[in-house]
C-alpha atoms as a PDB file:
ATOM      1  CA  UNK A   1      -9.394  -1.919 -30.625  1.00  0.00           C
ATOM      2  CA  UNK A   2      -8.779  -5.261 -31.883  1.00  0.00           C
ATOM      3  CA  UNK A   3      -6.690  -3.989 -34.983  1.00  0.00           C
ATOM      4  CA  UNK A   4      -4.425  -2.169 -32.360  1.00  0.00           C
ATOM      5  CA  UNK A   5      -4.309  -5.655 -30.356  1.00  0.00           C
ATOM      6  CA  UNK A   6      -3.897  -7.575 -33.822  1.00  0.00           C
ATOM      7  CA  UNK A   7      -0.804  -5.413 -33.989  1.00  0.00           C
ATOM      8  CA  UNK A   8       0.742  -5.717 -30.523  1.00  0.00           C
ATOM      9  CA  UNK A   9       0.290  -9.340 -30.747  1.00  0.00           C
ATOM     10  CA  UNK A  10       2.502  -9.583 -33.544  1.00  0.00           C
ATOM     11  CA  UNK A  11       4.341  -7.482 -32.829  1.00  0.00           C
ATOM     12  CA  UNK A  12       5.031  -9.636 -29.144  1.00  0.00           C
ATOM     13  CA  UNK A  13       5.361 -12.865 -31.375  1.00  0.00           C
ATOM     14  CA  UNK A  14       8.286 -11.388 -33.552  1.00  0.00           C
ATOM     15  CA  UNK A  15      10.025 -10.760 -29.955  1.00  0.00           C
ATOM     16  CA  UNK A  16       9.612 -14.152 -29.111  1.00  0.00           C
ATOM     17  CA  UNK A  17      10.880 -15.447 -32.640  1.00  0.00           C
ATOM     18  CA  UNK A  18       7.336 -17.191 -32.836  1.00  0.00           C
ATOM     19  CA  UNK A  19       4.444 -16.923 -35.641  1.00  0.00           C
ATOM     20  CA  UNK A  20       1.516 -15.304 -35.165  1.00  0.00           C
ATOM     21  CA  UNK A  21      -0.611 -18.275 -36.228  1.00  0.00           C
ATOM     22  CA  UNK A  22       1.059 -20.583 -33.542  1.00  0.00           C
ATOM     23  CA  UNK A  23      -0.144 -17.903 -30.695  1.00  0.00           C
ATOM     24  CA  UNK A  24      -3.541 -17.177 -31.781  1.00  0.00           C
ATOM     25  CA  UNK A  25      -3.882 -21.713 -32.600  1.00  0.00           C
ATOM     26  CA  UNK A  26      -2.427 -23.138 -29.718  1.00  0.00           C
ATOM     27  CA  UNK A  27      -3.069 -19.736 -27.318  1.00  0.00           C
ATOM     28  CA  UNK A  28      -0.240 -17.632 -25.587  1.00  0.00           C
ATOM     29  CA  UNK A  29       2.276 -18.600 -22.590  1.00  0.00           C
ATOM     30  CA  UNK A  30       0.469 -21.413 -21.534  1.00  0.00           C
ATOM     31  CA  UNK A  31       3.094 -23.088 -19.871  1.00  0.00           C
ATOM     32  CA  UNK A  32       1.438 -26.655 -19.668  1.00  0.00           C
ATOM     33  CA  UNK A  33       2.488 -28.427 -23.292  1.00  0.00           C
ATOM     34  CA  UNK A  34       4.420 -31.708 -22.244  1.00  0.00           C
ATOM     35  CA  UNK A  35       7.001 -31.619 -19.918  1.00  0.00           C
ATOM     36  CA  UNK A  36      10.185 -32.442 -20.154  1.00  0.00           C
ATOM     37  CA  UNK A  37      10.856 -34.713 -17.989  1.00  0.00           C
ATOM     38  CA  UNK A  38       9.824 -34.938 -14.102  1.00  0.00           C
ATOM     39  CA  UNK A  39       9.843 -32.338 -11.524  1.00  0.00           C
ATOM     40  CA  UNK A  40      12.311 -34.456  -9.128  1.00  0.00           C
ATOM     41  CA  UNK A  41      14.462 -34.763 -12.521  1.00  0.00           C
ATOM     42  CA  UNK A  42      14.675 -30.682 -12.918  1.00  0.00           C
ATOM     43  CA  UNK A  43      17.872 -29.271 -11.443  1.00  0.00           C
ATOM     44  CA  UNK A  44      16.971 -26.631  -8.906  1.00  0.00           C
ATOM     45  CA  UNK A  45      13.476 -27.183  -8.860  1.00  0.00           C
ATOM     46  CA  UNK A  46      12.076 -26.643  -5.553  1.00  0.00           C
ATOM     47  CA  UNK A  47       8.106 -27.552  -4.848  1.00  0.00           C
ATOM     48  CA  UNK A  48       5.921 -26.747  -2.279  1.00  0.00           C
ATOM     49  CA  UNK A  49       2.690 -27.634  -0.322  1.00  0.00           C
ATOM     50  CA  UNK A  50      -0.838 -26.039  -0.374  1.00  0.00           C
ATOM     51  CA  UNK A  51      -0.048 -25.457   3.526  1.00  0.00           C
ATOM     52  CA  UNK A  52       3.398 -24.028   3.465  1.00  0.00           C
ATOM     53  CA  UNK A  53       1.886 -21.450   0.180  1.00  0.00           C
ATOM     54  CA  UNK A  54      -1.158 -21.022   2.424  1.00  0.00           C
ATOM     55  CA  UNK A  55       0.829 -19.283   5.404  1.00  0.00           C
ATOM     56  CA  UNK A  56       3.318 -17.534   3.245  1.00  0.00           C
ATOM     57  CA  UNK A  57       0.400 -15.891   1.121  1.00  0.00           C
ATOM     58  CA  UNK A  58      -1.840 -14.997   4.715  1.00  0.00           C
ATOM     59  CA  UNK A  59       1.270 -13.616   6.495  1.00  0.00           C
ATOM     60  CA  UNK A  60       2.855 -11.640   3.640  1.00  0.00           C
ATOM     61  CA  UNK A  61       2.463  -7.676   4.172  1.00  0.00           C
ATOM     62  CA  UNK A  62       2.412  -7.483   0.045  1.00  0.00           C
ATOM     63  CA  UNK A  63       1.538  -9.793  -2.664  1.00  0.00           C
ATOM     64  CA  UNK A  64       1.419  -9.364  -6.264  1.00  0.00           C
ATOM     65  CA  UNK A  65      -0.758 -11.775  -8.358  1.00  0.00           C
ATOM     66  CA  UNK A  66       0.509 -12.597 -11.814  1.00  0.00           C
ATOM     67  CA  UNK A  67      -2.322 -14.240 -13.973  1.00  0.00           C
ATOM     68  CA  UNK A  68      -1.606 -16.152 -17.078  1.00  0.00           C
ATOM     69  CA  UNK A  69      -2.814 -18.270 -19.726  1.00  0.00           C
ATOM     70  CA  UNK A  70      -3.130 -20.720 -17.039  1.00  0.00           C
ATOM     71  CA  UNK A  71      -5.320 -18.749 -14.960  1.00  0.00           C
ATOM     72  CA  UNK A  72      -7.883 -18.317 -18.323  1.00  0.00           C
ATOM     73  CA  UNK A  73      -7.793 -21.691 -19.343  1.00  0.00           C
ATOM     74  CA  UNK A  74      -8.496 -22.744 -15.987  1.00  0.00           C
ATOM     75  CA  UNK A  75     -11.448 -20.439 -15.703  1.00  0.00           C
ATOM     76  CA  UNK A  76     -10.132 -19.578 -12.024  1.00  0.00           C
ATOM     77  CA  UNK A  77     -10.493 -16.128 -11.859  1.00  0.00           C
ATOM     78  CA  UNK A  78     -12.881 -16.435  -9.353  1.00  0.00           C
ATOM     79  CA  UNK A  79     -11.437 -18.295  -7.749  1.00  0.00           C
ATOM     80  CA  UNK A  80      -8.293 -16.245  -7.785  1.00  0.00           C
ATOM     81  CA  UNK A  81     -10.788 -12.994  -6.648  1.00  0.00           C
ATOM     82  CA  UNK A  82     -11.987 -15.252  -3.704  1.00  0.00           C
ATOM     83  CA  UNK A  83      -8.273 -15.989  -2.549  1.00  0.00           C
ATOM     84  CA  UNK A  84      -7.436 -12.797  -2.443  1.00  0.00           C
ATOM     85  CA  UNK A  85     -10.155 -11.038  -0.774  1.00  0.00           C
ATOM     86  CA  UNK A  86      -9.529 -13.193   1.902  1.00  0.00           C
ATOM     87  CA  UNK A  87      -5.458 -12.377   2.473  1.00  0.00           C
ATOM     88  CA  UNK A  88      -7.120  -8.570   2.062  1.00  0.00           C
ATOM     89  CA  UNK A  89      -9.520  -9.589   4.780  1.00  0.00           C
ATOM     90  CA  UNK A  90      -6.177 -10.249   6.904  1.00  0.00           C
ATOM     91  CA  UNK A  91      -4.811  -6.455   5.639  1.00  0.00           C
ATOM     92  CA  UNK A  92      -2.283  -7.644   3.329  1.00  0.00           C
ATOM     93  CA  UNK A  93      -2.115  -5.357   0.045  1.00  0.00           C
ATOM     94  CA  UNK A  94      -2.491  -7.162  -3.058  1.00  0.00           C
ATOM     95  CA  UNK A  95      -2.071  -5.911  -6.471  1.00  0.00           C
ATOM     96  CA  UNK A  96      -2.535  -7.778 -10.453  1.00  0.00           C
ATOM     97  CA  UNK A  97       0.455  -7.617 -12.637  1.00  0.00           C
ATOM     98  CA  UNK A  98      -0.701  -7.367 -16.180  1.00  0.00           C
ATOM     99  CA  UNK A  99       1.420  -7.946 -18.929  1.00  0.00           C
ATOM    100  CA  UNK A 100       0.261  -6.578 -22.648  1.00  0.00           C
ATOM    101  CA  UNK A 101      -0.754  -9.741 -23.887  1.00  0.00           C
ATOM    102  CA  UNK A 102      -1.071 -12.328 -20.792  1.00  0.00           C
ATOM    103  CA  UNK A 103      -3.527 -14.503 -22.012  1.00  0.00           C
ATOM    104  CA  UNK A 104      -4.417 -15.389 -25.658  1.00  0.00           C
ATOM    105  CA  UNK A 105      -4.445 -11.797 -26.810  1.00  0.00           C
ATOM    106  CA  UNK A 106      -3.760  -7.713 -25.490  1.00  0.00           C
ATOM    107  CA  UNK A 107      -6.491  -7.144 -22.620  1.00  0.00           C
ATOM    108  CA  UNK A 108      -7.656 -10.733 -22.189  1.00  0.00           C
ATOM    109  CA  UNK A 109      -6.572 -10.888 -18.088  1.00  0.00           C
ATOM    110  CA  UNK A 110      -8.285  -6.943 -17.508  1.00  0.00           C
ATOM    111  CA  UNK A 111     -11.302  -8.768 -19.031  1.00  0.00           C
ATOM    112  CA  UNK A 112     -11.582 -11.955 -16.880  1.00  0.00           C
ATOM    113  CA  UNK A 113     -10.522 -10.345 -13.665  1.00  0.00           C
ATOM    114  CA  UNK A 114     -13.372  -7.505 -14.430  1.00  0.00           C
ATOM    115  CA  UNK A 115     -15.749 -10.208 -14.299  1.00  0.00           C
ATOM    116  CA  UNK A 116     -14.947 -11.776 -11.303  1.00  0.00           C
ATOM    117  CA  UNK A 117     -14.789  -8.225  -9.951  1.00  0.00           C
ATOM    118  CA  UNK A 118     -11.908  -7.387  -8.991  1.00  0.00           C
ATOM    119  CA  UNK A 119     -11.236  -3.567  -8.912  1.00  0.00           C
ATOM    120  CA  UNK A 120      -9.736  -1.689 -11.994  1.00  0.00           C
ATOM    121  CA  UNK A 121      -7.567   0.015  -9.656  1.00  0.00           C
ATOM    122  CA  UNK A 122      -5.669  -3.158  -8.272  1.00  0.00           C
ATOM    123  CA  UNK A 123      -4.877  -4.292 -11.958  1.00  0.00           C
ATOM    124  CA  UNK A 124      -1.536  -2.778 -12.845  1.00  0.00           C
ATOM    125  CA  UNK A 125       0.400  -2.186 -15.884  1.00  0.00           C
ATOM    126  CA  UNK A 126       3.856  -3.770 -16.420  1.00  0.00           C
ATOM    127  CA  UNK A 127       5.608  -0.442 -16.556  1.00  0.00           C
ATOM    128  CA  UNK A 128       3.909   0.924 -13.315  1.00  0.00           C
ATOM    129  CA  UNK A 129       3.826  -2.684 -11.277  1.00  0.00           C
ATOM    130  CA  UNK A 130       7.984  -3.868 -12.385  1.00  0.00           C
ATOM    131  CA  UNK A 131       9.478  -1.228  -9.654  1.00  0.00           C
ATOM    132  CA  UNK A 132       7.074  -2.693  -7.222  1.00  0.00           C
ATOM    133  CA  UNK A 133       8.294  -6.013  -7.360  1.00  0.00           C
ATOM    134  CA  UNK A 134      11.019  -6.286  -5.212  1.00  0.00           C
ATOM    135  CA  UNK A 135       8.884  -4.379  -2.209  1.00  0.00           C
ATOM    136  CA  UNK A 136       6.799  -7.862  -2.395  1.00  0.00           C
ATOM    137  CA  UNK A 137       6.732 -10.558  -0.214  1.00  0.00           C
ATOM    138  CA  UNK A 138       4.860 -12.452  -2.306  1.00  0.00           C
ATOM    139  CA  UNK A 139       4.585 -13.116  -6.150  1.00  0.00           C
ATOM    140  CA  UNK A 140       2.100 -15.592  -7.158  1.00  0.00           C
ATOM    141  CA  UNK A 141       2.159 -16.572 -10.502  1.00  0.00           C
ATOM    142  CA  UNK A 142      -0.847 -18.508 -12.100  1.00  0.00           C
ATOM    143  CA  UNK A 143       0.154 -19.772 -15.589  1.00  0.00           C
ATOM    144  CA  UNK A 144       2.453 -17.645 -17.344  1.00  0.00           C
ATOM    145  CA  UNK A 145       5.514 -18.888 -18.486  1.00  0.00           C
ATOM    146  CA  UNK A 146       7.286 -16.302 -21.058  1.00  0.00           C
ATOM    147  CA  UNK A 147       6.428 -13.181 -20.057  1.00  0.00           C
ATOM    148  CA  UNK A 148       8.141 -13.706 -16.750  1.00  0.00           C
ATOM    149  CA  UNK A 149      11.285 -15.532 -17.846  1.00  0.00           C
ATOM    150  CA  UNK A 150      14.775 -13.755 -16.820  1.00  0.00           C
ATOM    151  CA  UNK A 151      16.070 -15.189 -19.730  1.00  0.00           C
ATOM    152  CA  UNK A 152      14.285 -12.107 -21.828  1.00  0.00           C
ATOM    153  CA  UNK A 153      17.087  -9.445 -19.721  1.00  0.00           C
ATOM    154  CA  UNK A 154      20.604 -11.833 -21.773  1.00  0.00           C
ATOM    155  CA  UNK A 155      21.379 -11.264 -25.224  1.00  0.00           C
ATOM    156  CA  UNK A 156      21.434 -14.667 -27.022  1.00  0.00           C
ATOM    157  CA  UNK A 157      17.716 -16.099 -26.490  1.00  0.00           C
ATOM    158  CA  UNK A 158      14.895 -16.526 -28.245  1.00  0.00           C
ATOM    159  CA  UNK A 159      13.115 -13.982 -26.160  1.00  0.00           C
ATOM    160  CA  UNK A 160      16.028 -11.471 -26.093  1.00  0.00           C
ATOM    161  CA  UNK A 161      14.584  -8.028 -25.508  1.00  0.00           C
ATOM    162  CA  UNK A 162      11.365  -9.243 -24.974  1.00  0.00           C
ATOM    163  CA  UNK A 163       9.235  -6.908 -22.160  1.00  0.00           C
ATOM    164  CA  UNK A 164       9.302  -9.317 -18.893  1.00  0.00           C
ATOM    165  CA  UNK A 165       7.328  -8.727 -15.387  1.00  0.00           C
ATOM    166  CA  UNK A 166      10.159  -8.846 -12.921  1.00  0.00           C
ATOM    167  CA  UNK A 167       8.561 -11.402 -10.532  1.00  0.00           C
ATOM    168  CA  UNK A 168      12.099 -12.799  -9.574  1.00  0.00           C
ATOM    169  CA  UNK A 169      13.043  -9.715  -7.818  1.00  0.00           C
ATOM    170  CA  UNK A 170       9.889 -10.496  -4.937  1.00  0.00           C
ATOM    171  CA  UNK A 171      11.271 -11.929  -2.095  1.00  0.00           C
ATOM    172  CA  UNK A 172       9.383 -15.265  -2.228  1.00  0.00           C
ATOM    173  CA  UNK A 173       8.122 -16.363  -5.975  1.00  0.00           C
ATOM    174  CA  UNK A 174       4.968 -18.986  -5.972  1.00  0.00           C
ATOM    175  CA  UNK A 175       4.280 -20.267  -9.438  1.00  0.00           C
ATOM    176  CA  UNK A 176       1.417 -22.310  -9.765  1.00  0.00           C
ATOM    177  CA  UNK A 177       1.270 -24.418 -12.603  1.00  0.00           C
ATOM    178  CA  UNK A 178      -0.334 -27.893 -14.400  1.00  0.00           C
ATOM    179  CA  UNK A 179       3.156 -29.345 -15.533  1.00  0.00           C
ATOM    180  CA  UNK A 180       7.026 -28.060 -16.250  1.00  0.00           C
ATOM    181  CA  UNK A 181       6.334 -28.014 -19.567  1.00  0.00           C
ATOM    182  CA  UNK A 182       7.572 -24.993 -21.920  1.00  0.00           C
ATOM    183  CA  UNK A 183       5.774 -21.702 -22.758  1.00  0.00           C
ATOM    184  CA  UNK A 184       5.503 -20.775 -26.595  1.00  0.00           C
ATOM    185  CA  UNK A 185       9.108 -19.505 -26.709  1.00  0.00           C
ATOM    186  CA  UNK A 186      10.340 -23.262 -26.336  1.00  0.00           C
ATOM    187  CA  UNK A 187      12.835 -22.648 -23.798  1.00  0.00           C
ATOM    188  CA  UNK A 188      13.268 -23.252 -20.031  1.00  0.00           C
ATOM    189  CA  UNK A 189      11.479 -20.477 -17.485  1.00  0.00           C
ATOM    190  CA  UNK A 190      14.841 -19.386 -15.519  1.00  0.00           C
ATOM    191  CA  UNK A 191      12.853 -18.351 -13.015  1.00  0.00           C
ATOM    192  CA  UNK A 192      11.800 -21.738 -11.753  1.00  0.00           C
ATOM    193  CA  UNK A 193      15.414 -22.743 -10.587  1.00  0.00           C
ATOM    194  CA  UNK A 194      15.818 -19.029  -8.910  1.00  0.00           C
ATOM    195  CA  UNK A 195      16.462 -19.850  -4.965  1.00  0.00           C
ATOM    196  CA  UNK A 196      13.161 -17.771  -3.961  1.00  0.00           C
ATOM    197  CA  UNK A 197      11.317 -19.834  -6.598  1.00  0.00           C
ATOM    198  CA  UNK A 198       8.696 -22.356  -5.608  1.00  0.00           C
ATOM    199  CA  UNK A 199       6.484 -24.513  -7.755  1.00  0.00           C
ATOM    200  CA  UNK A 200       2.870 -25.550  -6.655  1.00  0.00           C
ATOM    201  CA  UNK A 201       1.918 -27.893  -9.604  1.00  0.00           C
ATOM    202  CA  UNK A 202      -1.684 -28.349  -9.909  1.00  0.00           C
ATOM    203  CA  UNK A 203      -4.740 -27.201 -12.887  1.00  0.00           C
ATOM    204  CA  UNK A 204      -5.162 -23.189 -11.647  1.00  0.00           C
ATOM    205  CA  UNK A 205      -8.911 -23.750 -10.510  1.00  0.00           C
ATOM    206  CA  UNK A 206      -7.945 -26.435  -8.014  1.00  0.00           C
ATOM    207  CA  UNK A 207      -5.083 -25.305  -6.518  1.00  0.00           C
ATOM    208  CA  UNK A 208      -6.641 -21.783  -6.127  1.00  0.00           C
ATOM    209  CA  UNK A 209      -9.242 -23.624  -4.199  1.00  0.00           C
ATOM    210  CA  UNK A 210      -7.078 -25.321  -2.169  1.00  0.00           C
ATOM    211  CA  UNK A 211      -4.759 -22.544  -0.970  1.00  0.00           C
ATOM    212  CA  UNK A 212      -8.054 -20.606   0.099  1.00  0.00           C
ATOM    213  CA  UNK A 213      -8.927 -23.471   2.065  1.00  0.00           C
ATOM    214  CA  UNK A 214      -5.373 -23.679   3.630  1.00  0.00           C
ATOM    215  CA  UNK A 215      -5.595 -20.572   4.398  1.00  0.00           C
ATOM    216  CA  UNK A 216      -9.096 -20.889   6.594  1.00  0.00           C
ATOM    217  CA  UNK A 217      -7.888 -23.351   8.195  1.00  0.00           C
ATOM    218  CA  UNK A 218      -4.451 -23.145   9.387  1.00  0.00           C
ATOM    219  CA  UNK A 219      -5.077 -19.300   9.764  1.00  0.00           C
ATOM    220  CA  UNK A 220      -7.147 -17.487  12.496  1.00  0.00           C
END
């Protein structure tokens, strides 16, 4: 098992132009290194509020939850598991998009949301979860930068060819992040200027927390 993740890894770091030592040192698509400048300064970047997120996620009929390096780093996975069992309380569907190596390496996110419980059956591969995409309402991404950059479908980029969940083909796109900094690839996230794009910038634990708050309160 961990020579056949050993192998994906690098083989996920060539895509990406990146070495293997840089991943497995400084850990994979974390999205928070410094930014580049300020989130008002960022053409196209549109933010939004715990409250606003909190009614979008509780009246959606489907979300899908993409976790990240973010989401690990934070810890948050329960708090992530806690979130969503209450929009399933409130019957909307909610699926995990895994990608092969979300995280620091292949099967790190299956791992953390096992242990906060969440059922193996709600944890989808990228190959069976990408067509589902655009039947979302909701994607809410927690702290992955690369592996959901359009930038991967052009010829011409560092992560040209590089396997992508298709999160900017859900209606609405929440991204939940601790700065605008870059992923590992070193380039800008596309997706983050995309019109359905919003960015809730916050650590993953505490703004997990607060949207299931939000969502107790404003929703009944």
């Amino acid at each position: 098992m961990g020579a056949s993740g050993g192998i994906l890894t690098k083989l996920m770091a060539d895509a990406m132009n990146r070495s293997l030592g840089s991943i497995l040192i400084g850990g994979f698509g974390t999205g928070d290194g410094a930014a580049p400048g300020a989130v008002g300064a960022a053409e196209g970047i549109r933010t939004i509020d715990a409250d606003d997120a909190a009614i979008r996620l509780a009246y959606a009929g489907r979300v899908i939850v993409v976790p990240g390096y973010g989401l690990a780093a934070a810890q948050a996975q329960h708090e992530l598991h806690e979130l969503t069992e209450l929009l399933e309380s409130r019957g909307v569907r909610v699926d995990y998009a895994i990608h092969p190596v979300a995280g620091r390496m292949p099967g790190h996110m299956n791992v953390l949301l096992a242990e906060a419980k969440v059922p193996y059956s709600q944890m989808k591969e990228m190959e069976e979860i990408n067509p589902e995409f655009p039947r979302a309402d909701v994607a809410l991404v927690i702290g992955a930068n690369d592996v959901t950059n359009p930038a991967a479908r052009r010829p011409g980029t560092p992560i040209s060819g590089m396997p992508i969940l298709d999160v900017d083909r859900a209606e609405t796109v929440i991204v939940v992040k601790r700065s605008m900094g870059h992923g590992y690839a070193g380039i800008d996230n596309e997706l983050y200027t995309e019109p359905g794009t919003r960015m809730f910038l916050a650590d993953a634990k505490s703004a997990l927390g607060t949207l299931t708050t939000a969502v107790k309160t404003l929703v009944r």
